[in-house]
N, C-alpha and C. Protein backbone atom coordinates (compact mmCIF):
# COMPACT_ATOMS: atom_id res chain seq x y z
N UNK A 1 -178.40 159.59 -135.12
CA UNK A 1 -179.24 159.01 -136.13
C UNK A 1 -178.37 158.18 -137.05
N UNK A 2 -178.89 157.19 -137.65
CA UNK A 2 -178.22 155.89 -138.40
C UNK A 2 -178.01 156.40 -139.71
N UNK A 3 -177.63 156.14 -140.36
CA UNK A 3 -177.85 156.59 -142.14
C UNK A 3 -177.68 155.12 -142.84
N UNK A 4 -178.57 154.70 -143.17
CA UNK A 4 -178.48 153.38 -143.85
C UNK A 4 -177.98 153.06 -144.88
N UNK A 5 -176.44 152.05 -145.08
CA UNK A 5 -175.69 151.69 -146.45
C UNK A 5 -176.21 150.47 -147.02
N UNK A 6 -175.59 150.56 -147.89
CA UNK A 6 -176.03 148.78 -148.19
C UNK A 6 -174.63 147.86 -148.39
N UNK A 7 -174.68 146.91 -148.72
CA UNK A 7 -173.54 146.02 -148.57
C UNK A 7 -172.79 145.56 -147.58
N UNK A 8 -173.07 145.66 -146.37
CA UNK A 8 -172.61 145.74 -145.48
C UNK A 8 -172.54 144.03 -144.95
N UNK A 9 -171.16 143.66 -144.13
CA UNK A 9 -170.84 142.08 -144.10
C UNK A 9 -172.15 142.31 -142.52
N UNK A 10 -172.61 140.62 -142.22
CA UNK A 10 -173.22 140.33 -141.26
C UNK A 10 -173.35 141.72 -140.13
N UNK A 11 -172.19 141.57 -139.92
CA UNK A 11 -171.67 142.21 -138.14
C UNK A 11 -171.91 143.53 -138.29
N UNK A 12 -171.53 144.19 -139.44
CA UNK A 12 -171.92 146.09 -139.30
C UNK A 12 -173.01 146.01 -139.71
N UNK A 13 -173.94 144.98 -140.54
CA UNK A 13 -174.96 145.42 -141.01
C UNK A 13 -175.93 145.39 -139.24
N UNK A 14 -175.90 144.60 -138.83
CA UNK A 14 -176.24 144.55 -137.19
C UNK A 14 -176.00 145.25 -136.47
N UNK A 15 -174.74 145.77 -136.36
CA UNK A 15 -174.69 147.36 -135.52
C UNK A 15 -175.38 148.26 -136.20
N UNK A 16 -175.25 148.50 -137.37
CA UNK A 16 -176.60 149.22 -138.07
C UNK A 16 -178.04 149.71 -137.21
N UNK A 17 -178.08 148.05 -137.77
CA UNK A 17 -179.70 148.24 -136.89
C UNK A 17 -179.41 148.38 -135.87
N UNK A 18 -178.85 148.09 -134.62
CA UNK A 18 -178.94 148.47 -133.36
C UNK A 18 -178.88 150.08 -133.10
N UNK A 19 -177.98 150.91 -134.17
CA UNK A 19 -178.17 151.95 -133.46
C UNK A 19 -179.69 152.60 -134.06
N UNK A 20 -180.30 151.95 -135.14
CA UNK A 20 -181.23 152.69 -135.51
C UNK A 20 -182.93 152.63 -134.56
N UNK A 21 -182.28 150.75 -134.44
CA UNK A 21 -183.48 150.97 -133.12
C UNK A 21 -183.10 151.38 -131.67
N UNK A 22 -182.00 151.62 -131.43
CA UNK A 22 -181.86 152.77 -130.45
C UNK A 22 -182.07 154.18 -130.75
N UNK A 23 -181.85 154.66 -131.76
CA UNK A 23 -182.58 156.09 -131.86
C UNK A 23 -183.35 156.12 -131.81
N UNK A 24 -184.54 155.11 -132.76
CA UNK A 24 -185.62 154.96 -133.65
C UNK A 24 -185.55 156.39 -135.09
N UNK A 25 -184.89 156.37 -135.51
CA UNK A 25 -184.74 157.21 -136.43
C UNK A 25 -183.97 156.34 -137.03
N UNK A 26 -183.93 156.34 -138.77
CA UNK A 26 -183.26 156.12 -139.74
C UNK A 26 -183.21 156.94 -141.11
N UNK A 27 -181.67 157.33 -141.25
CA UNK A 27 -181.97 158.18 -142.43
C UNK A 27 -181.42 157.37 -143.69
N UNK A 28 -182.09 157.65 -145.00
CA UNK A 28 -181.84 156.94 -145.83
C UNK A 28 -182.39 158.42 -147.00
N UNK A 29 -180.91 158.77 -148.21
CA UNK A 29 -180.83 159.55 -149.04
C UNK A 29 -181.37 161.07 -148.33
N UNK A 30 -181.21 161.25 -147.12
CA UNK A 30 -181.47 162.81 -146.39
C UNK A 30 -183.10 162.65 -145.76
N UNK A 31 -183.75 161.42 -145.85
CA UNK A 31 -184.69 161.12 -145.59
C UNK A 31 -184.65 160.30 -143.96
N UNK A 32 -185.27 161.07 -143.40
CA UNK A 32 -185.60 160.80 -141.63
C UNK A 32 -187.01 160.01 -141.67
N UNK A 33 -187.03 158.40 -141.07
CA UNK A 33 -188.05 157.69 -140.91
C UNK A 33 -188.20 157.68 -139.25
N UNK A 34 -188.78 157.69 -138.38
CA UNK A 34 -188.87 157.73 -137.34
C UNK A 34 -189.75 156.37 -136.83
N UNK A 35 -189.26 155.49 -136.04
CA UNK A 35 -190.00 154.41 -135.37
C UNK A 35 -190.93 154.86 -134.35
N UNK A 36 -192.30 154.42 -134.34
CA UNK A 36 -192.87 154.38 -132.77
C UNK A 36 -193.23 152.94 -132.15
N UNK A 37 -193.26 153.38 -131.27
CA UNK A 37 -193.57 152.01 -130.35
C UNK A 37 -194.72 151.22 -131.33
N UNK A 38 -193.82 149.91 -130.89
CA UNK A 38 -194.78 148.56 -131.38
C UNK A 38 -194.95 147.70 -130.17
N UNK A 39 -195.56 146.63 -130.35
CA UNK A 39 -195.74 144.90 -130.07
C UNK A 39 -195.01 143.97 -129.99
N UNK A 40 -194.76 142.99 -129.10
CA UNK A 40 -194.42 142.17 -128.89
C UNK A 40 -194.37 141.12 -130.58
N UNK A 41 -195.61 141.11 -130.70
CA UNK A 41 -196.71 140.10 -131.53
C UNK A 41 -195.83 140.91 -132.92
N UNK A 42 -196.19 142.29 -133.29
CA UNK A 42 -195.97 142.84 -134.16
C UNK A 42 -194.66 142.02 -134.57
N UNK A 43 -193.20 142.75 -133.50
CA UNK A 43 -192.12 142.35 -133.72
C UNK A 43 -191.67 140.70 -134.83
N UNK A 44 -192.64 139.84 -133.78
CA UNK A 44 -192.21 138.48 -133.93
C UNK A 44 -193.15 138.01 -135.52
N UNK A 45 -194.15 138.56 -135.65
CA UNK A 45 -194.10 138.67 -137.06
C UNK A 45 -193.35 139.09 -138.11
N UNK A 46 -192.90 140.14 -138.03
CA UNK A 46 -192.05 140.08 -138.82
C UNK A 46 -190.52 139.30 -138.56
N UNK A 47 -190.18 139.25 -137.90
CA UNK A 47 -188.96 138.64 -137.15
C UNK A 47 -189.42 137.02 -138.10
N UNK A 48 -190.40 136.55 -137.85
CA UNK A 48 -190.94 135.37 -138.49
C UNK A 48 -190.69 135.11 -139.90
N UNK A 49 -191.46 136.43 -140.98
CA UNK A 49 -190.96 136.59 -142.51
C UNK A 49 -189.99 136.58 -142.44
N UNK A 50 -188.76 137.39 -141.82
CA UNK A 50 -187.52 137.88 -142.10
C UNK A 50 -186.62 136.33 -142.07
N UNK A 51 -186.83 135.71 -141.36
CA UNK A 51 -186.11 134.25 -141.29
C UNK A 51 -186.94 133.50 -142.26
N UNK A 52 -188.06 133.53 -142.42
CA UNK A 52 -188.39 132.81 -143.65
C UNK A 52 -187.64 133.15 -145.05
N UNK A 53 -187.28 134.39 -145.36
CA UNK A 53 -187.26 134.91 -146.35
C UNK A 53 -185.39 134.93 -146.43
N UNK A 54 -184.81 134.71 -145.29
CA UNK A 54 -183.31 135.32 -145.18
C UNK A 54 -182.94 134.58 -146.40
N UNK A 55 -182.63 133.38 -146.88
CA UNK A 55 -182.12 132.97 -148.27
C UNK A 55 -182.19 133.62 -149.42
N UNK A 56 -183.23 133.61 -149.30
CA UNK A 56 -183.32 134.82 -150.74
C UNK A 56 -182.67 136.02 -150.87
N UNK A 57 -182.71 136.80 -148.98
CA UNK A 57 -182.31 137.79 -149.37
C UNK A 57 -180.56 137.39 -149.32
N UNK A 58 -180.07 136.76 -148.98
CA UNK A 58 -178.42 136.30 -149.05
C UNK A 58 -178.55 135.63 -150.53
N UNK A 59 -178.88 135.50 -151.29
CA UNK A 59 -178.76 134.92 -152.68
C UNK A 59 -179.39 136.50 -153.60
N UNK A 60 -179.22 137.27 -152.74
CA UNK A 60 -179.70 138.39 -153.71
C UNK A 60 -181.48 138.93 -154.32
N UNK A 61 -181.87 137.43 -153.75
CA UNK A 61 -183.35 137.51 -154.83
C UNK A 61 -184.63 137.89 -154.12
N UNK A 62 -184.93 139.38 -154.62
CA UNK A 62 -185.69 140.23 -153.78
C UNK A 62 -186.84 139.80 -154.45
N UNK A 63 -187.56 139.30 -154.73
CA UNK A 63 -189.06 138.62 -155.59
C UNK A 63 -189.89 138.26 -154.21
N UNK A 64 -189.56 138.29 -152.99
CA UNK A 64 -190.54 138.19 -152.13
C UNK A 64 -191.27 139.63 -151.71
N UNK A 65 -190.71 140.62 -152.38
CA UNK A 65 -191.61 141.97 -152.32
C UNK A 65 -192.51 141.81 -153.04
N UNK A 66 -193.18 141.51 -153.92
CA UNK A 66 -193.63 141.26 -154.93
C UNK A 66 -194.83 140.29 -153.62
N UNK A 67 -194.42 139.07 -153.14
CA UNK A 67 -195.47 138.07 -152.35
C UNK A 67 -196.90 138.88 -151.78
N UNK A 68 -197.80 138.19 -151.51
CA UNK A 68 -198.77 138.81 -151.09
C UNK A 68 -198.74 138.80 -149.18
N UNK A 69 -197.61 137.61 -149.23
CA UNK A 69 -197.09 137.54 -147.60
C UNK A 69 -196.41 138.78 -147.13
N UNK A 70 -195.53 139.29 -148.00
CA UNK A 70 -194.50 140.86 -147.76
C UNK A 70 -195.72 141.90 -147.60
N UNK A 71 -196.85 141.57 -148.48
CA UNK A 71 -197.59 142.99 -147.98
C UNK A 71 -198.36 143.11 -146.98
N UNK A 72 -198.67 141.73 -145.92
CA UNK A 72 -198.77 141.71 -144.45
C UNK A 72 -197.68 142.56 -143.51
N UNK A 73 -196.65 142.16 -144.31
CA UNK A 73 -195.28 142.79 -143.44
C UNK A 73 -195.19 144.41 -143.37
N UNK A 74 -195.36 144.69 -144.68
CA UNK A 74 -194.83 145.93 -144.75
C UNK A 74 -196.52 146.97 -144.03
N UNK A 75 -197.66 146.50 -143.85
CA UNK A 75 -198.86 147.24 -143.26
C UNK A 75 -198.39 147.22 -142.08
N UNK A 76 -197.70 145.84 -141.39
CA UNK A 76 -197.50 146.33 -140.09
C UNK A 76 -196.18 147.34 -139.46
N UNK A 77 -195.28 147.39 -140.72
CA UNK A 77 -193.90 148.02 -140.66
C UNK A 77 -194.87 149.85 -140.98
N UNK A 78 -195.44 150.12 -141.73
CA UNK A 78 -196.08 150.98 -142.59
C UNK A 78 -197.06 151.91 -140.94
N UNK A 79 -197.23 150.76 -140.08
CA UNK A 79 -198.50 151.40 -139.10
C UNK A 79 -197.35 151.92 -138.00
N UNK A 80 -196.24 151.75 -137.93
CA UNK A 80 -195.15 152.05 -136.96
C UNK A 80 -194.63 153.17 -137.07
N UNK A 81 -194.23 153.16 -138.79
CA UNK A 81 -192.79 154.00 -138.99
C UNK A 81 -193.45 155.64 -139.76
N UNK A 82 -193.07 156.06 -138.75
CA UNK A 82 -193.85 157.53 -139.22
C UNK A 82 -192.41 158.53 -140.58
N UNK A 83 -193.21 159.59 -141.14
CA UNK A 83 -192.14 160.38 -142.37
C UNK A 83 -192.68 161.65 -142.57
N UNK A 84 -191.73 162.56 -142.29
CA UNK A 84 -192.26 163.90 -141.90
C UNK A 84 -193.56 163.72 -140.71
N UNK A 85 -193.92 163.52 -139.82
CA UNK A 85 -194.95 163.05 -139.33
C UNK A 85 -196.19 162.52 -139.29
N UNK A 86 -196.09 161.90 -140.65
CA UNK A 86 -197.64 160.90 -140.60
C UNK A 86 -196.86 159.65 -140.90
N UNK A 87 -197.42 158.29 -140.06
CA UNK A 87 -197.50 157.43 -140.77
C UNK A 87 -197.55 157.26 -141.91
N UNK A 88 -196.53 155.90 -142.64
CA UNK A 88 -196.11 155.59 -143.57
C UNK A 88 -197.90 154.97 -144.41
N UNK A 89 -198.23 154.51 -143.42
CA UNK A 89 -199.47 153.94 -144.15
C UNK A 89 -200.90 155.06 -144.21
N UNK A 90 -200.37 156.47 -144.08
CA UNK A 90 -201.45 157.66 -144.59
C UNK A 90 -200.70 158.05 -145.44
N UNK A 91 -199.81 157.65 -145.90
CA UNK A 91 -199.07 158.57 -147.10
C UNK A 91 -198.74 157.40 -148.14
N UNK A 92 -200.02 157.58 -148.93
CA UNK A 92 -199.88 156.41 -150.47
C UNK A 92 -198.75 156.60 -151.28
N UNK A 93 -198.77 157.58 -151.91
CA UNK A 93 -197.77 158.31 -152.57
C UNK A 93 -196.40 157.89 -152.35
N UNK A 94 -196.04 158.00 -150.47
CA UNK A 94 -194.97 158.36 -150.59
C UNK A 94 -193.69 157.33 -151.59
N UNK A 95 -194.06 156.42 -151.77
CA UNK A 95 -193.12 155.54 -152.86
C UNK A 95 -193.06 155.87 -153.80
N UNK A 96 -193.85 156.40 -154.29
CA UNK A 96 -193.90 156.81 -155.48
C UNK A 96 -193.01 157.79 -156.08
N UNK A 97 -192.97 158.25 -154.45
CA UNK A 97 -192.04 159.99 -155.11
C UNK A 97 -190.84 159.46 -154.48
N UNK A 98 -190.82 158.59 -153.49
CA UNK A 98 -189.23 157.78 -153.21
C UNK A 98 -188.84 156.42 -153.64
N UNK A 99 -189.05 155.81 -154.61
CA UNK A 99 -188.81 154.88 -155.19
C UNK A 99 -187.66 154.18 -155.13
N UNK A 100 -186.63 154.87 -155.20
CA UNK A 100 -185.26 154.49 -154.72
C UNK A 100 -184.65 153.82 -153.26
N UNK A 101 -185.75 154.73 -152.30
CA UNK A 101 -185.35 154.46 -151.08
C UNK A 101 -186.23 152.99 -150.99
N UNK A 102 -187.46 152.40 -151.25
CA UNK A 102 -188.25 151.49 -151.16
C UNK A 102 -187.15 149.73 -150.75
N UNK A 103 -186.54 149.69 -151.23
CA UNK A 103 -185.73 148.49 -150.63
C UNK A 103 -184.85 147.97 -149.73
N UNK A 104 -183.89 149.31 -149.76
CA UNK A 104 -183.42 149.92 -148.81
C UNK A 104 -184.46 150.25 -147.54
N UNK A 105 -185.29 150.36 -147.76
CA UNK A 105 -186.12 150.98 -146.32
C UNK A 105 -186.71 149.59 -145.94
N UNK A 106 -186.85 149.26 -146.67
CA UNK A 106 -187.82 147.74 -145.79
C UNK A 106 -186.77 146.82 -145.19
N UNK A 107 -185.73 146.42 -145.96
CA UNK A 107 -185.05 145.64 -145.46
C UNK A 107 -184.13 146.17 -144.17
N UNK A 108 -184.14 147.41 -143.89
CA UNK A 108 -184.04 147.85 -142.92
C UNK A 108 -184.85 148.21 -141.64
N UNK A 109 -185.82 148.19 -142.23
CA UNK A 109 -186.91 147.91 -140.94
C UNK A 109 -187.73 146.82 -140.62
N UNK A 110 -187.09 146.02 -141.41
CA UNK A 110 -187.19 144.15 -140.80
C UNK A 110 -186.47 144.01 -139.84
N UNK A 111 -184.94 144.39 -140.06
CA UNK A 111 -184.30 144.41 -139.31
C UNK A 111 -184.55 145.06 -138.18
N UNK A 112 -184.46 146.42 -137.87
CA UNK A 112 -184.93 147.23 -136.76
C UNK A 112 -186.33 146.12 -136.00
N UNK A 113 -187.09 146.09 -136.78
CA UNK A 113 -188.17 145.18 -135.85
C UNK A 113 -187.65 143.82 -135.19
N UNK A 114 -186.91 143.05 -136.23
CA UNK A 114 -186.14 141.97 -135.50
C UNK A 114 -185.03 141.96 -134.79
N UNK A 115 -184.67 143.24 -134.39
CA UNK A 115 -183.40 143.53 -133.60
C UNK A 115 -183.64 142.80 -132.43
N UNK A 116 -184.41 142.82 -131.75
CA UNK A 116 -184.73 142.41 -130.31
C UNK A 116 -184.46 140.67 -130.13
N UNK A 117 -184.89 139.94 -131.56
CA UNK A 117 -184.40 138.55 -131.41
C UNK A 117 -183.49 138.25 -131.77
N UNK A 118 -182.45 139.16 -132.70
CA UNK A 118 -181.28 138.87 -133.09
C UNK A 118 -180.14 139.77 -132.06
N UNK A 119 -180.68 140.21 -131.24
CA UNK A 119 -179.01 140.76 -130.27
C UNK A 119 -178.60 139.75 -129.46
N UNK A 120 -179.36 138.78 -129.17
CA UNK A 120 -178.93 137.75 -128.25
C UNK A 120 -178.12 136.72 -128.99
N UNK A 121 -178.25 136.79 -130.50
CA UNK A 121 -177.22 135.64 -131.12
C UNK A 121 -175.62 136.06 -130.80
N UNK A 122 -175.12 134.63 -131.19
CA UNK A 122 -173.64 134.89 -130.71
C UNK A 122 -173.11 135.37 -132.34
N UNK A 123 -172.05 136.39 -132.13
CA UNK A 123 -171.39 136.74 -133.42
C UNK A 123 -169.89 136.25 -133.85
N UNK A 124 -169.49 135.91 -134.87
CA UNK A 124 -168.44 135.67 -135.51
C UNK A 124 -168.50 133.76 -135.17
């Protein structure tokens, strides 16, 4: 299982995700998110935001959580990624009581979803 850092340059932040969507598990603060199978379609949506949005997130400026476009993203990230075993999107709350983990978790499961179009890039 992965344990998700932050700061991480290009290249580990990518092995990252690879091993997390090879487990499908990610832990973040002792917290186990578990992936289930998605979509083709699913994937490349988000894969889609995530390159729309990459500037911002390399300039630091997280204000696209906030968009009403991110909250397309995160229903379909939300219908995947199960916690303690329900789906993320039957459990309202759960941000509420993990607040901390909330940025950290998405931007990590952009990634995990866009893993599949980013292993084929060339690195360094």
């Amino acid at each position: 299982m992965a344990e998700i850092k932050i700061d991480k340059t290009d290249e580990a932040a990518l092995a990252e995700i690879k091993a997390v969507y090879d487990d499908k598990e990610a832990e973040i603060n002792g917290n186990i998110y578990t992936f289930t199978k998605t979509t083709h379609q699913k994937r490349l949506s988000v894969f889609a935001y995530m390159t729309k949005i990459q500037r911002q997130i390399t300039d630091g400026d997280l204000s696209f959580f906030a968009d009403k476009e991110f909250k397309a993203i995160q229903n379909i990230i939300d219908n995947v990624v199960m916690y303690e075993g329900s789906l993320l999107s039957k459990l309202p709350e759960h941000w509420e009581e993990h607040e901390e983990e909330f940025t950290a978790f998405y931007m990590m499961a952009m990634g995990v979803f866009s893993y599949p179009f980013l292993r084929g890039r060339k690195q360094g």
